[in-house]
Protein backbone atom coordinates (compact mmCIF):
# COMPACT_ATOMS: atom_id res chain seq x y z
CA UNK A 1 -63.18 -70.88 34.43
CA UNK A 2 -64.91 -72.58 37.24
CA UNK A 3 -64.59 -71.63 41.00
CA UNK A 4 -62.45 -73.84 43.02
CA UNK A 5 -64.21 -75.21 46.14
CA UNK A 6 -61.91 -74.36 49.54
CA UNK A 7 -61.36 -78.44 49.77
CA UNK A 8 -60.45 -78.67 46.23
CA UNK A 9 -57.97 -75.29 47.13
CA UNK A 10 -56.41 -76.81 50.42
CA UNK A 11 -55.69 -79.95 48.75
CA UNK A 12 -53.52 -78.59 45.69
CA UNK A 13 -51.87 -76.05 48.80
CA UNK A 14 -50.83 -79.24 50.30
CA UNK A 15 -49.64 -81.09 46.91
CA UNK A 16 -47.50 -78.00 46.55
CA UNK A 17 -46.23 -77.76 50.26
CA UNK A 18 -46.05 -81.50 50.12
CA UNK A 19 -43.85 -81.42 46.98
CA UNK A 20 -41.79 -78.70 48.31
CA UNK A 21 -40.44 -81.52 50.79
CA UNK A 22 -39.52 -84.26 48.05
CA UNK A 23 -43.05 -86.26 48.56
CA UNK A 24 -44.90 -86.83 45.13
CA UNK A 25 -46.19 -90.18 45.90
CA UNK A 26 -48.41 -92.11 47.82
CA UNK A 27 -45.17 -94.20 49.34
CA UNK A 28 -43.82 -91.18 49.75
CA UNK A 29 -46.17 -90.02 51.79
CA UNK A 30 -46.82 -93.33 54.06
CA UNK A 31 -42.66 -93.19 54.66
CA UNK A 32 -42.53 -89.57 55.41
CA UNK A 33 -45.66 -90.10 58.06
CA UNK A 34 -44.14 -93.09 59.23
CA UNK A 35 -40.98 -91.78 60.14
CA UNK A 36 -42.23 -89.14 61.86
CA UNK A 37 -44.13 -90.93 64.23
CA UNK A 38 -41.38 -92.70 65.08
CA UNK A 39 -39.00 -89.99 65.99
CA UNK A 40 -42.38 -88.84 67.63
CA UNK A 41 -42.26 -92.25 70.05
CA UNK A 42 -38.95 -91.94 70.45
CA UNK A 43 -39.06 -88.26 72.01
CA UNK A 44 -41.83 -88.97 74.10
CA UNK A 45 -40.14 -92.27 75.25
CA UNK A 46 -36.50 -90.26 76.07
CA UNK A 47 -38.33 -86.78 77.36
CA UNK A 48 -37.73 -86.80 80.84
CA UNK A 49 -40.90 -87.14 82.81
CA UNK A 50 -42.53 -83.92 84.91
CA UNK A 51 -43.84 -84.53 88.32
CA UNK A 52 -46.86 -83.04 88.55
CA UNK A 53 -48.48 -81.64 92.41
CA UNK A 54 -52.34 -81.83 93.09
CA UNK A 55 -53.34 -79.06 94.84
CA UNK A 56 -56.51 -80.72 95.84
């Protein structure tokens, strides 16, 4: 039995972690990533803003 490389090893981790959340596919994938950055942009675009002081 060959050695698995440590790519080749953190790619089938995240198969598994990714199939752990329902993701299997490709579309899957690009749906998942795409809603994410959207509740990402919406966050940042709701957070309320911090004033920030120079203290030079």
């Amino acid at each position: 039995m060959a050695k698995n490389t440590p790519v080749k090893d953190q790619a089938e981790n995240l198969k598994r972690i990714l199939s752990g959340f329902g993701i299997h596919t490709n579309e899957e994938l690009d749906s998942a990533l795409s809603d994410a950055l959207e509740a990402v942009t919406i966050g940042i675009m709701t957070e309320k803003s911090i004033n920030v002081k120079s203290t030079a």
